[in-house]
C-alpha atoms as a PDB file:
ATOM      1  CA  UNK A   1     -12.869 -16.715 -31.169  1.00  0.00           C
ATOM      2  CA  UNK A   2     -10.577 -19.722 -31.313  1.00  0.00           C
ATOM      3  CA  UNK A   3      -8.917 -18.370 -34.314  1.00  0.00           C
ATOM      4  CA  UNK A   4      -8.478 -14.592 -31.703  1.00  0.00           C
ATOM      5  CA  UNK A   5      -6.654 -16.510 -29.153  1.00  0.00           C
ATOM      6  CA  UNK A   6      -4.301 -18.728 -31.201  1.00  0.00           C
ATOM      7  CA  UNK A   7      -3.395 -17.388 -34.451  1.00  0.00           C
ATOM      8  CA  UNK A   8       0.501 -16.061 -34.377  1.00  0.00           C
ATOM      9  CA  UNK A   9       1.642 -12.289 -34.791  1.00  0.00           C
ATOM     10  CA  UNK A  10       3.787 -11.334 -37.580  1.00  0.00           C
ATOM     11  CA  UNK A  11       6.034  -8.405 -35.579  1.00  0.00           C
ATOM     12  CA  UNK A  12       9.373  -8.260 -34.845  1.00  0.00           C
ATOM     13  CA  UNK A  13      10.523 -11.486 -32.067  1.00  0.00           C
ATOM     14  CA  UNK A  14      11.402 -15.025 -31.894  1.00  0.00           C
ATOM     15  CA  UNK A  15       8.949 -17.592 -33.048  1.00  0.00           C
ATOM     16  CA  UNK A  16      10.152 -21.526 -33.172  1.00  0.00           C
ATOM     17  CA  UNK A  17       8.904 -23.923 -36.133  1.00  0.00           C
ATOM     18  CA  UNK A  18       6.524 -25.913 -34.319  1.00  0.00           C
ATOM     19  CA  UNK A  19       7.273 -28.582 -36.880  1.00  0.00           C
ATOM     20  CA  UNK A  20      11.319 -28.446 -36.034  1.00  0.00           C
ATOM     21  CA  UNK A  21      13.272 -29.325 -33.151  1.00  0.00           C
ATOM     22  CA  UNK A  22      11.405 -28.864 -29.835  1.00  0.00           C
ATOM     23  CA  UNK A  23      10.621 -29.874 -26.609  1.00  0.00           C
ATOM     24  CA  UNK A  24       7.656 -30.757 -25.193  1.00  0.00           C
ATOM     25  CA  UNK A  25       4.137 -29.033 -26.317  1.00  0.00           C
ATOM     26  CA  UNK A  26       4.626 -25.870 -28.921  1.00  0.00           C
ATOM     27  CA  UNK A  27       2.786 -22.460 -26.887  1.00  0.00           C
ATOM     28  CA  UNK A  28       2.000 -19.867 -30.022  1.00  0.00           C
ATOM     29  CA  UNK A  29       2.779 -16.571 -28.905  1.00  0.00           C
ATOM     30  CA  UNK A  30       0.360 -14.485 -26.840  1.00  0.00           C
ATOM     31  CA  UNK A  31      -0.325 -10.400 -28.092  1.00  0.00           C
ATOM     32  CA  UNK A  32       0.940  -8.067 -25.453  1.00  0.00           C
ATOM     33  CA  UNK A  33      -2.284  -6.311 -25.617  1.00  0.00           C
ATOM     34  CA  UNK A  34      -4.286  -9.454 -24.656  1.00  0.00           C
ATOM     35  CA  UNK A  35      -2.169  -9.858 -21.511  1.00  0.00           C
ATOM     36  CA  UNK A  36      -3.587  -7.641 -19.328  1.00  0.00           C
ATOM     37  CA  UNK A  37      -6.651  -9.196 -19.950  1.00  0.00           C
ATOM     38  CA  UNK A  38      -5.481 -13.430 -19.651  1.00  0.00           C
ATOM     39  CA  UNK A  39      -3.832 -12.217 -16.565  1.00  0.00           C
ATOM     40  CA  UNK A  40      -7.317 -11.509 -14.810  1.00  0.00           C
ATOM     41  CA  UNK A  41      -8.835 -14.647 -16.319  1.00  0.00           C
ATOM     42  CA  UNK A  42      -5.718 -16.878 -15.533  1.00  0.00           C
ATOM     43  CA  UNK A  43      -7.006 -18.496 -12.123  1.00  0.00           C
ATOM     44  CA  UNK A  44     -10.043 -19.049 -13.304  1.00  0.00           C
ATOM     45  CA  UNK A  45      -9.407 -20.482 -16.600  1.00  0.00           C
ATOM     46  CA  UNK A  46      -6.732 -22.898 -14.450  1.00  0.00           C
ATOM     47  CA  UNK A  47      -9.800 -24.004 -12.453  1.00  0.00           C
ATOM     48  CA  UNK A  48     -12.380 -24.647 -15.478  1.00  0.00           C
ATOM     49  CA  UNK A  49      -9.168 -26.669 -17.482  1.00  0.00           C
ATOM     50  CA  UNK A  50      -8.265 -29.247 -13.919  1.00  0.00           C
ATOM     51  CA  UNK A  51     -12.459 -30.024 -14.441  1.00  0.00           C
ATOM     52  CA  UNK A  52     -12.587 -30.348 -18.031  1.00  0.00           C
ATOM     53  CA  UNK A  53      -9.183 -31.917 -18.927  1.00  0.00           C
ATOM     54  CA  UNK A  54      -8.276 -33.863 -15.834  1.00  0.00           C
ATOM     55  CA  UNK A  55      -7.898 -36.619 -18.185  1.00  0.00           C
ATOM     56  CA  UNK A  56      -6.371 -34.860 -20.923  1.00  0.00           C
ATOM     57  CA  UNK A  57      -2.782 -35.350 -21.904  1.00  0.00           C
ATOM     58  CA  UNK A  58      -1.963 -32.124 -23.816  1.00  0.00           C
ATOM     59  CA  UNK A  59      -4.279 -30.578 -21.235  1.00  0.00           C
ATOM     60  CA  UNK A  60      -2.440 -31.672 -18.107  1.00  0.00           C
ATOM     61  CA  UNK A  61       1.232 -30.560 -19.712  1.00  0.00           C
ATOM     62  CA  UNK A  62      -0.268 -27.435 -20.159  1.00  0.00           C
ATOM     63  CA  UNK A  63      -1.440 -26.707 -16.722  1.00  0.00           C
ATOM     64  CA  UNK A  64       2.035 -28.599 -15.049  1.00  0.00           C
ATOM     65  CA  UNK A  65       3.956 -25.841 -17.322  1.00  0.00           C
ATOM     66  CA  UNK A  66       1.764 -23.203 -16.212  1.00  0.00           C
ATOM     67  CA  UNK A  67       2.407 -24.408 -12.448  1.00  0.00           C
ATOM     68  CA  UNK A  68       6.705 -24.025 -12.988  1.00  0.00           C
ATOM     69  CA  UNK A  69       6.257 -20.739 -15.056  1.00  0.00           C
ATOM     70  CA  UNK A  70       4.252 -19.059 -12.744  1.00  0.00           C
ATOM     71  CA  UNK A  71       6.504 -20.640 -10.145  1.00  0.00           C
ATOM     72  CA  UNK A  72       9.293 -18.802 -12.160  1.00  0.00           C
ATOM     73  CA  UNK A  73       7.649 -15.504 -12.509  1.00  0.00           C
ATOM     74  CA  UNK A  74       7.458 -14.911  -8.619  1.00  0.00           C
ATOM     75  CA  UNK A  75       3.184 -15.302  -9.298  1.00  0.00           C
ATOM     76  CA  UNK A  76       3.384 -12.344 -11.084  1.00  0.00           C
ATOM     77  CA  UNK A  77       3.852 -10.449  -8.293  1.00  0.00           C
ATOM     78  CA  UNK A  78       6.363  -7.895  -9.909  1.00  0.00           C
ATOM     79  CA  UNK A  79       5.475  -4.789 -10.725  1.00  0.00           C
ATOM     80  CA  UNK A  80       5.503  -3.828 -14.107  1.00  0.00           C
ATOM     81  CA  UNK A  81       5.879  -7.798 -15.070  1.00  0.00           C
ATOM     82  CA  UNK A  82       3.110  -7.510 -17.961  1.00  0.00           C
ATOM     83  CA  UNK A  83       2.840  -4.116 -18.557  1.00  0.00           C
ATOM     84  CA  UNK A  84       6.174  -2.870 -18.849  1.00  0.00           C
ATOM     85  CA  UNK A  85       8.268  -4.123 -22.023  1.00  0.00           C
ATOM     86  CA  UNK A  86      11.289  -3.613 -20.311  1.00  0.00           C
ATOM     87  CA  UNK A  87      11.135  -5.299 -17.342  1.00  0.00           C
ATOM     88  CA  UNK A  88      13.317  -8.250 -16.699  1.00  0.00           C
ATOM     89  CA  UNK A  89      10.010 -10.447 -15.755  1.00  0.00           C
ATOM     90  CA  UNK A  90       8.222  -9.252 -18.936  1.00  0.00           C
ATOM     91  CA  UNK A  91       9.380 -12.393 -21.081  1.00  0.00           C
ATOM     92  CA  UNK A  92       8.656 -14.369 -18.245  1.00  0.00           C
ATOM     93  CA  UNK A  93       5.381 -13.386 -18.109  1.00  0.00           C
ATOM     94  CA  UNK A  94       4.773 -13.580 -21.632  1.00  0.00           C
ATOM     95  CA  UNK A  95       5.665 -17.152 -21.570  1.00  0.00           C
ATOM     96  CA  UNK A  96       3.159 -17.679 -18.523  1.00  0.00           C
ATOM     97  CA  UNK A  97       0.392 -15.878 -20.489  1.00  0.00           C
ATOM     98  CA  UNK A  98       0.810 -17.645 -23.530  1.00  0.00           C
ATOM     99  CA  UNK A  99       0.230 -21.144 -21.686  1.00  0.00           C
ATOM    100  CA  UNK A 100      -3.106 -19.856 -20.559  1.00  0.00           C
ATOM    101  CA  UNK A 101      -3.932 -18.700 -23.841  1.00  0.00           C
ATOM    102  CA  UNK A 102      -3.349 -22.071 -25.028  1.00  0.00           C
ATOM    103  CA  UNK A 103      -4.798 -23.729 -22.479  1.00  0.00           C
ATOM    104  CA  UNK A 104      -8.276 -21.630 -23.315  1.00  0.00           C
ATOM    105  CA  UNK A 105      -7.710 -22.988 -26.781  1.00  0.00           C
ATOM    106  CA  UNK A 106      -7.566 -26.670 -25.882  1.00  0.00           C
ATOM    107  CA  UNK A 107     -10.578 -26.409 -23.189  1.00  0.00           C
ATOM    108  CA  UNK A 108     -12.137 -24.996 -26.801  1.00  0.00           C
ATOM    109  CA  UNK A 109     -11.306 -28.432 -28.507  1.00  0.00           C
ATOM    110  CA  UNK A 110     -12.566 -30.616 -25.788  1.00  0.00           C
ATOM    111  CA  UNK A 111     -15.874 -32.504 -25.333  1.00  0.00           C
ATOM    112  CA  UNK A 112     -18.398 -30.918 -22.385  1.00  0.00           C
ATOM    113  CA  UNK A 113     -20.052 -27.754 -21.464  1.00  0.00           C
ATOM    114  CA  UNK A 114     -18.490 -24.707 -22.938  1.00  0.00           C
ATOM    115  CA  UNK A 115     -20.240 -22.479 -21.293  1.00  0.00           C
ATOM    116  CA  UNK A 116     -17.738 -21.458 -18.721  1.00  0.00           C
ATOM    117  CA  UNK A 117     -14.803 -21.630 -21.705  1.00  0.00           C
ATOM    118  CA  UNK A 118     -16.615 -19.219 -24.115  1.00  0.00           C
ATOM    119  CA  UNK A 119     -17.635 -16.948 -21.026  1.00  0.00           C
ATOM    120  CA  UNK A 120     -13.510 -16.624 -20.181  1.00  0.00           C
ATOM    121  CA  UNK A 121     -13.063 -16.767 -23.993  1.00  0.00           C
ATOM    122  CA  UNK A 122     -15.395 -13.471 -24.346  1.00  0.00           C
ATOM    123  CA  UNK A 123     -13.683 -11.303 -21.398  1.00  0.00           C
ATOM    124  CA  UNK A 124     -10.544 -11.353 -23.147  1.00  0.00           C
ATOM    125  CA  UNK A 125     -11.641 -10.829 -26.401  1.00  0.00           C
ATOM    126  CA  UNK A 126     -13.754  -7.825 -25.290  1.00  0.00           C
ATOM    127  CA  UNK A 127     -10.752  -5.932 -23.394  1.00  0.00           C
ATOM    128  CA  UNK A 128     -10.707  -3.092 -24.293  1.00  0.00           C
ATOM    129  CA  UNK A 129      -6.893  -2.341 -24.870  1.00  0.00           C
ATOM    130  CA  UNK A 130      -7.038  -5.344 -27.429  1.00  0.00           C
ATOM    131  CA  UNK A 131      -5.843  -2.629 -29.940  1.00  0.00           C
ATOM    132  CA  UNK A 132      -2.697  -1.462 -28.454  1.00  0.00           C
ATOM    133  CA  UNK A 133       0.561  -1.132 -29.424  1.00  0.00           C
ATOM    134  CA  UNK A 134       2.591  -4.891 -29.638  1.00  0.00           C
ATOM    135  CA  UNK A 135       5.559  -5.242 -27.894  1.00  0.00           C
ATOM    136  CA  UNK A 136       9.126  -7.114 -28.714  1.00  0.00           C
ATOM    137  CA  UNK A 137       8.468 -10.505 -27.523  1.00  0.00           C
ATOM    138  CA  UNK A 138       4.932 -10.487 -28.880  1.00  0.00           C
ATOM    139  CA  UNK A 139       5.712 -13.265 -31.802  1.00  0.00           C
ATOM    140  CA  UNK A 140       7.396 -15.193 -29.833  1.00  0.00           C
ATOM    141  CA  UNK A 141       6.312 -18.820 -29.184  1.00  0.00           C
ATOM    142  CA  UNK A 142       7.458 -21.076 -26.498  1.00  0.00           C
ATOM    143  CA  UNK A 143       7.736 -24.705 -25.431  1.00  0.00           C
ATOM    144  CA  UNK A 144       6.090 -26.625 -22.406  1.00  0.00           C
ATOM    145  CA  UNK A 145       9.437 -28.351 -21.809  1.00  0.00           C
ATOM    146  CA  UNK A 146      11.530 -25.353 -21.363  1.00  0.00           C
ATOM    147  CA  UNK A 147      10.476 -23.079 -18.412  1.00  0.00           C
ATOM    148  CA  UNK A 148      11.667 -18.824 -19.016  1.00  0.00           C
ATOM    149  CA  UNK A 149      13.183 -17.251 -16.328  1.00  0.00           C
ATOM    150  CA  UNK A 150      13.241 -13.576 -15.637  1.00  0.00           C
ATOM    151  CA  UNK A 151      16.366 -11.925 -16.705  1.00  0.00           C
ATOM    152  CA  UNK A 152      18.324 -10.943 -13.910  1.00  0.00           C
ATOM    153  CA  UNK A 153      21.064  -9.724 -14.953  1.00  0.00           C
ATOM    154  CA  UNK A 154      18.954  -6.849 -16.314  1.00  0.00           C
ATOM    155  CA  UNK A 155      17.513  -6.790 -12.911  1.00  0.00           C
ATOM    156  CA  UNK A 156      20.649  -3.973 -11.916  1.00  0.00           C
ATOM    157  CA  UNK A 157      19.607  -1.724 -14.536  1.00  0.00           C
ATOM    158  CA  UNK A 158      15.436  -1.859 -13.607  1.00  0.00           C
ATOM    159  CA  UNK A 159      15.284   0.463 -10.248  1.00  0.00           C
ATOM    160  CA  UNK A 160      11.441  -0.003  -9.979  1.00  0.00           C
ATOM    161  CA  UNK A 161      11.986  -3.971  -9.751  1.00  0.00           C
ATOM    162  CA  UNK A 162      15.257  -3.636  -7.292  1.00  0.00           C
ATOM    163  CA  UNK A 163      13.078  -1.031  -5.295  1.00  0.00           C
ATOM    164  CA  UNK A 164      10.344  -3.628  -5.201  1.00  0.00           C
ATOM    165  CA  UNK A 165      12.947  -6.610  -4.185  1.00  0.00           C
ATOM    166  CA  UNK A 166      14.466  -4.513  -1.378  1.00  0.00           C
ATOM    167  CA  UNK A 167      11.395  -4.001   0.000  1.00  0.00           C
ATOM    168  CA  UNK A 168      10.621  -7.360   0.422  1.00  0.00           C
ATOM    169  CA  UNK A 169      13.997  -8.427   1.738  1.00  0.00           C
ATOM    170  CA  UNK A 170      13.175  -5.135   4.310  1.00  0.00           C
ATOM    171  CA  UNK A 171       9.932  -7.069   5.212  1.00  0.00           C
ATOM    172  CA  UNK A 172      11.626 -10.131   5.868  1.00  0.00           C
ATOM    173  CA  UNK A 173      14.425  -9.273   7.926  1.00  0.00           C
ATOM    174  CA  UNK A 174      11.850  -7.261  10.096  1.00  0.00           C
ATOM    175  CA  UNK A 175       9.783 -10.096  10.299  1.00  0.00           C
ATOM    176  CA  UNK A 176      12.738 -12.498  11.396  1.00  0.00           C
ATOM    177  CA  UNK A 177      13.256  -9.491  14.057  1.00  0.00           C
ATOM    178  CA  UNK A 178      10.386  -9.303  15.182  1.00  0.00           C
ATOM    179  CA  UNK A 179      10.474 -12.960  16.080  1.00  0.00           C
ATOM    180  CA  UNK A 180      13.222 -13.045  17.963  1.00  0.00           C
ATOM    181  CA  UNK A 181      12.695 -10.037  19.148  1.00  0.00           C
ATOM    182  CA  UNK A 182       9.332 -12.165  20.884  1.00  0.00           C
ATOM    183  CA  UNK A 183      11.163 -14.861  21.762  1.00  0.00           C
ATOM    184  CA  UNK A 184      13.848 -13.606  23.969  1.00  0.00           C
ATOM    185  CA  UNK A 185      10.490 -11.773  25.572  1.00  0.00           C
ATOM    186  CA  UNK A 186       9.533 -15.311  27.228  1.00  0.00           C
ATOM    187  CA  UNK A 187       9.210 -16.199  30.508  1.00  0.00           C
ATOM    188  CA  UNK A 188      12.037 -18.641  31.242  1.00  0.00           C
ATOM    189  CA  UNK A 189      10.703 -22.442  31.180  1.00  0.00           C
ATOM    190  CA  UNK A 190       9.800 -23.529  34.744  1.00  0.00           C
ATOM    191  CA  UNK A 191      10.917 -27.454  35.165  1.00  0.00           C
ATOM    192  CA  UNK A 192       7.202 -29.367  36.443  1.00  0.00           C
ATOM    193  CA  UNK A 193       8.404 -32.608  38.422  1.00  0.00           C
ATOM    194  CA  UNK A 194       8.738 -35.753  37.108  1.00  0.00           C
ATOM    195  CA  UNK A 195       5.983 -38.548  38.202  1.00  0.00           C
ATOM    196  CA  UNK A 196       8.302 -39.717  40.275  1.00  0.00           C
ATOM    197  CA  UNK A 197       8.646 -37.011  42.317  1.00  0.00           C
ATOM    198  CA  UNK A 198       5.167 -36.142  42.417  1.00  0.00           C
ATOM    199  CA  UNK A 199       4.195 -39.143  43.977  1.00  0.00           C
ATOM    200  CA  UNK A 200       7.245 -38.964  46.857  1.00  0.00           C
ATOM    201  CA  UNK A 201       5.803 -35.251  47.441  1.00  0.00           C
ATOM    202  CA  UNK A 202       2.251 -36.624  47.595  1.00  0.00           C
ATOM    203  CA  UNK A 203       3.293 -39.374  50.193  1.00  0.00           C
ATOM    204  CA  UNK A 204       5.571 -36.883  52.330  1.00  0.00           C
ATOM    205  CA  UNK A 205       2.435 -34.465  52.517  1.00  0.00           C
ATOM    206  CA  UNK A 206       0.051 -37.859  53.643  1.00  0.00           C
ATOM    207  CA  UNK A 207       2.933 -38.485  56.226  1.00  0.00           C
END
């Protein structure tokens, strides 16, 4: 199972000598057809690895890069992020995906009850789209000390992603509306006396 989740894939992308200039931790690549799959199990296999490796250096650079890339990837909330190849999150995404693959790997290496690892380790090796086609940046590695942003420049030529954006910018600006809209609604503020006056209207009514 270790060897499922960490070994390299030999198709066409980018994959960095772990042994040559880097910087930080080396990620191996993740398989696009595993990503599905590590998405659904990402949370929780963040939750086991803050337990298990709270005093874990590797362990904690992995989960601080996994807290800027998802950061990055807009917490995967893109459509079409990890399935489609094409999107301008995808590479993003891979990079996310592949820290939680090796993240899995290291909770694998540690000392302590496995039982919750090889459970999260199981779910992804048993998807069942494990066997589907590899995509372009599948062989490529990355590095905890360099955090991928989506491409968006690409983001112009992606209508699903720019329909998705100007949704959310729709959402907003009502929102903000709506607000304001509430505000101006109001009842003006009515002044209350000070204490001093209080107590000279209290001693005229005594009077």
């Amino acid at each position: 199972m270790l060897g499922l989740l960490s070994s390299p894939v030999g198709a066409h992308g980018r994959l960095p000598d772990p042994n040559g200039p880097h910087n930080g931790l080396f990620v191996p690549p993740v398989m696009h057809p595993q990503m599905p799959a590590m998405a659904a199990e990402a949370g929780a296999t963040r939750r086991v690895a803050e337990q298990l490796l709270w005093d874990d250096r590797d362990g904690r650079r992995l989960l601080q890069f996994l807290e800027y890339q998802s950061f990055a990837c807009l917490w995967g909330r893109v459509p079409g992020s990890i399935t489609d190849e094409n999107s301008p999150f995808n590479r993003c995404a891979h990079a996310y995906l592949a820290g939680v693959q090796a993240l899995l790997v290291r909770l694998q290496l540690v000392r302590g009850d496995h039982a919750a690892v090889r459970a999260l380790t199981q779910a992804i090796a048993d998807d069942p789209l494990a066997a589907a086609p590899l995509c372009q940046f599948s062989a490529e590695g990355f590095w905890t000390g360099t955090i991928i942003w989506p491409d968006w420049p690409d983001l112009l030529h992606h209508p699903e992603v720019l329909t998705w954006f100007g949704g959310l910018l729709l959402l907003a600006g009502s929102s903000v509306f709506l607000v304001i809209a509430g505000l101006r609604r109001l009842p003006a503020r009515v002044d209350q006396p000070s204490f001093e006056a209080r107590g000279q209207l209290a001693g005229e009514r005594a009077d």
